[in-house]
N, C-alpha and C. Protein backbone atom coordinates (compact mmCIF):
# COMPACT_ATOMS: atom_id res chain seq x y z
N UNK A 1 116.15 43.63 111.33
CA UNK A 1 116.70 42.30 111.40
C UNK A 1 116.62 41.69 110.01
N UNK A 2 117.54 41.35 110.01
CA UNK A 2 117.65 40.37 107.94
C UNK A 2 116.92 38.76 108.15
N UNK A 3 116.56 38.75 107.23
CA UNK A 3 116.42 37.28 106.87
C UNK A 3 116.74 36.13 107.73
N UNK A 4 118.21 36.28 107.29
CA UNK A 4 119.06 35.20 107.50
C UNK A 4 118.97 34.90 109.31
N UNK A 5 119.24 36.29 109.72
CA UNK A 5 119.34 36.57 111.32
C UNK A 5 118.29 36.09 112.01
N UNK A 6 117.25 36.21 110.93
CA UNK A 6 115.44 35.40 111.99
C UNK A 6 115.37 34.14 112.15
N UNK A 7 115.76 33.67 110.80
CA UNK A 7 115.92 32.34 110.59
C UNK A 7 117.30 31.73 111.63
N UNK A 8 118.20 31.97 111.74
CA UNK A 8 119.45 31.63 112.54
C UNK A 8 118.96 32.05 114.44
N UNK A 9 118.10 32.80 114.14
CA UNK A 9 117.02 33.00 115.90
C UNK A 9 116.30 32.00 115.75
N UNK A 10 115.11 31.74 114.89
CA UNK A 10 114.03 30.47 115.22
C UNK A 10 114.64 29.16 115.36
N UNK A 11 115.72 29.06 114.54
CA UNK A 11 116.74 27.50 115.09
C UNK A 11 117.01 27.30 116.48
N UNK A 12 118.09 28.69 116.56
CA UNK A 12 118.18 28.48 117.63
C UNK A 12 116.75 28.11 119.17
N UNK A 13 115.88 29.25 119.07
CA UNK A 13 114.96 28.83 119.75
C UNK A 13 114.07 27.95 119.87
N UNK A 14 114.12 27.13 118.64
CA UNK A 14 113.41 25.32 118.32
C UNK A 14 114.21 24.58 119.03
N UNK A 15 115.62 24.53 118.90
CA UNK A 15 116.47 23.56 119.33
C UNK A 15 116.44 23.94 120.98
N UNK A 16 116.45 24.90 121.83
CA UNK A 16 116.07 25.01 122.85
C UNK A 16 115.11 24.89 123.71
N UNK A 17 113.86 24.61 122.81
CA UNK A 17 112.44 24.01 123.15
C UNK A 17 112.97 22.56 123.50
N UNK A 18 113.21 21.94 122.32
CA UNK A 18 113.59 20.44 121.99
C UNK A 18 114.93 20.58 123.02
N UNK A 19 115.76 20.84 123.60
CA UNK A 19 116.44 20.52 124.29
C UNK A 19 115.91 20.32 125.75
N UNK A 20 114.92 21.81 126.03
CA UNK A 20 114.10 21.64 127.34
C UNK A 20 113.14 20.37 127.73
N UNK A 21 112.74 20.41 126.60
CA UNK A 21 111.42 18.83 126.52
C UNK A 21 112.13 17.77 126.40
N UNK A 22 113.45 17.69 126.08
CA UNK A 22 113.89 16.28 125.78
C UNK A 22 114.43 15.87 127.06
N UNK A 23 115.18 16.80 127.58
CA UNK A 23 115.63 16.51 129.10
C UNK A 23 114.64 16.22 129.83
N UNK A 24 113.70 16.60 129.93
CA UNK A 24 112.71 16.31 131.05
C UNK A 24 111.78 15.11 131.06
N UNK A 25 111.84 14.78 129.21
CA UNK A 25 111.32 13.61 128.98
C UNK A 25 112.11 12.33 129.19
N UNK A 26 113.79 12.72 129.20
CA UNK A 26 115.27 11.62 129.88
C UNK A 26 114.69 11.77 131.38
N UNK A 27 114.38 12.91 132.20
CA UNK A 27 114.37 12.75 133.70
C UNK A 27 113.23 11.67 133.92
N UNK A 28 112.48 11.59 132.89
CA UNK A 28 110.80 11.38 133.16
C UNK A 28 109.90 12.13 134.03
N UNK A 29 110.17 13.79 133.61
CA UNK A 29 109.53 14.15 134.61
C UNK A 29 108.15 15.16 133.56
N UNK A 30 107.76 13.88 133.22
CA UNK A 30 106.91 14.77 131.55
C UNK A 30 106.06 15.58 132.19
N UNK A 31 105.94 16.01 133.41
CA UNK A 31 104.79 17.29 133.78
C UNK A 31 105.28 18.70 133.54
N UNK A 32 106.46 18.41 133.47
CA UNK A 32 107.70 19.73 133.22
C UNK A 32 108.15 19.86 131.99
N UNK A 33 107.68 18.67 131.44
CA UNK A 33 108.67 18.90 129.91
C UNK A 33 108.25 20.33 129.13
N UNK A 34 106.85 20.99 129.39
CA UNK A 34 106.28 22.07 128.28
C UNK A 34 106.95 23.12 128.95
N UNK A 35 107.05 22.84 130.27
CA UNK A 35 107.49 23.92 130.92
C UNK A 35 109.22 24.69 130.95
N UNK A 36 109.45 23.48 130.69
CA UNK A 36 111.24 23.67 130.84
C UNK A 36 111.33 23.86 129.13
N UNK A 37 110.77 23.64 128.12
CA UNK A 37 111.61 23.79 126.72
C UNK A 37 111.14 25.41 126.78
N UNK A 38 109.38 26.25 127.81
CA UNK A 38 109.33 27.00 127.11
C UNK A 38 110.08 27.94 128.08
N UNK A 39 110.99 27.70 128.97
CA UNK A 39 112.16 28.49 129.87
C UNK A 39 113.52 28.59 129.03
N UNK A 40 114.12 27.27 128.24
CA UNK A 40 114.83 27.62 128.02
C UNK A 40 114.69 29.03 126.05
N UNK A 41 113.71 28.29 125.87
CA UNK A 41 113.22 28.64 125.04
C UNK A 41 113.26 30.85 125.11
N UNK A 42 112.95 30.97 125.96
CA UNK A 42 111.93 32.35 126.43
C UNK A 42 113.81 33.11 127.01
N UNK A 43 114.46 32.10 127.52
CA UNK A 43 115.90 32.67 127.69
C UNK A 43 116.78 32.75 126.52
N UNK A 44 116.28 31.91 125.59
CA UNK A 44 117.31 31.77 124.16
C UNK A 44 116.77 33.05 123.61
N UNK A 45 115.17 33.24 123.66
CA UNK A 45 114.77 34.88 122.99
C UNK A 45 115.67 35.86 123.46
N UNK A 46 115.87 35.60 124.61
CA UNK A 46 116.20 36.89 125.26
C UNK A 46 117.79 37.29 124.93
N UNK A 47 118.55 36.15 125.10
CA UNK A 47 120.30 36.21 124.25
C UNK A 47 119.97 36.84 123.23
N UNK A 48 119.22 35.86 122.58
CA UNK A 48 119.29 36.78 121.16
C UNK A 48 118.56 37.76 120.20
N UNK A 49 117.91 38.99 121.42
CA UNK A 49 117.49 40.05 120.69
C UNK A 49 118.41 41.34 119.96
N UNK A 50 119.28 41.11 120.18
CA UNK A 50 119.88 41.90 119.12
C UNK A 50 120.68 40.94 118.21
N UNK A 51 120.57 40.21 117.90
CA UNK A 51 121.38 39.20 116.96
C UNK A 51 120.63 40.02 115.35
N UNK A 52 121.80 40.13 114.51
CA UNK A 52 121.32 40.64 113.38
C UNK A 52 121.40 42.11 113.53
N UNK A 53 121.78 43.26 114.70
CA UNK A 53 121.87 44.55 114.62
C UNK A 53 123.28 44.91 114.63
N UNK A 54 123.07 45.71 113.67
CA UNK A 54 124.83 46.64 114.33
C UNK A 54 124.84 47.71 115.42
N UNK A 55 125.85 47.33 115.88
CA UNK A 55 126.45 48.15 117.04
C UNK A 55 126.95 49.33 116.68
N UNK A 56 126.56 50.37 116.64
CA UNK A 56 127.93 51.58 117.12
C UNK A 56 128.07 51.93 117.83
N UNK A 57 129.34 52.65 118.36
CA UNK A 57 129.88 53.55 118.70
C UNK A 57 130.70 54.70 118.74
N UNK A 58 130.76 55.47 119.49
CA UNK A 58 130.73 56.76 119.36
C UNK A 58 129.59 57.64 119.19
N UNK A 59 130.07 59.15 118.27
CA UNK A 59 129.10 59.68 117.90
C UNK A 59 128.96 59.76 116.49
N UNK A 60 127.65 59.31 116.45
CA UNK A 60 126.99 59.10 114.94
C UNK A 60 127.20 60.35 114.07
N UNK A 61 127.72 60.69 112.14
CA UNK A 61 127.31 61.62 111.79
C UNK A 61 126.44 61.35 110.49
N UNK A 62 125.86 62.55 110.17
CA UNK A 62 124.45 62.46 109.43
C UNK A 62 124.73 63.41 108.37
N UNK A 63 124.39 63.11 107.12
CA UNK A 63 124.14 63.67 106.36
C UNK A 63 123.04 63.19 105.30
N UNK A 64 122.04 64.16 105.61
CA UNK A 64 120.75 64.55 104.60
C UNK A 64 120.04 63.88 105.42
N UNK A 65 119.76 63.24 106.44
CA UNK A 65 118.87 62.97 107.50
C UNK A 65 119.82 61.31 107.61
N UNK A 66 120.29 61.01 107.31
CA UNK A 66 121.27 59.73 107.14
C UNK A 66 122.53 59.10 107.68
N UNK A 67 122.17 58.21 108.83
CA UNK A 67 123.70 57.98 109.38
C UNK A 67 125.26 58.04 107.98
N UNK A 68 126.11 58.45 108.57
CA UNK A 68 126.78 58.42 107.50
C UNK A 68 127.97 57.33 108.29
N UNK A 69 128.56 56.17 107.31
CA UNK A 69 129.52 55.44 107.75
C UNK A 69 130.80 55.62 107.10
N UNK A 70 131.85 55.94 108.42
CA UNK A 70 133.25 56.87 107.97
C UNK A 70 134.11 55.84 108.48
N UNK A 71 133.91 54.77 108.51
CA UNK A 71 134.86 53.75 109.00
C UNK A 71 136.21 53.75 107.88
N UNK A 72 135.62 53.72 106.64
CA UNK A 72 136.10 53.29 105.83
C UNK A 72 137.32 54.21 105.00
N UNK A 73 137.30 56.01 105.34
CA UNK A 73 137.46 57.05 105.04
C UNK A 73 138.61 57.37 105.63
């Protein structure tokens, strides 16, 4: 995962804390608020565990122990 991609995950999953706690603190139902930012929170992880990987498909080829990329070829 790069840099950029962790950082563009922890936003996202701050702002989903703070979205969970803020709603619950609008419902007034502050016994839930830790509970609901860390649901939506724990679901935003989960979208975005591959954020930052590449996908392939097909079948991979290798040369010298090394995916080789033939997209371009």
């Amino acid at each position: 995962m790069s840099e950029r991609s962790a950082l563009i995950r922890l936003l996202v999953l701050s702002a989903s804390w703070a979205a969970g706690s803020t709603a619950m603190a609008a419902l007034q139902l502050r016994g839930l608020r830790d509970l609901a930012g860390f649901a939506l929170a724990a679901g935003a992880y989960w979208l975005t565990r591959d954020l930052g990987r590449r996908r392939r498909r097909g079948e991979l080829k290798y040369w010298r122990g090394r995916p080789v990329d033939d997209r371009w070829s």
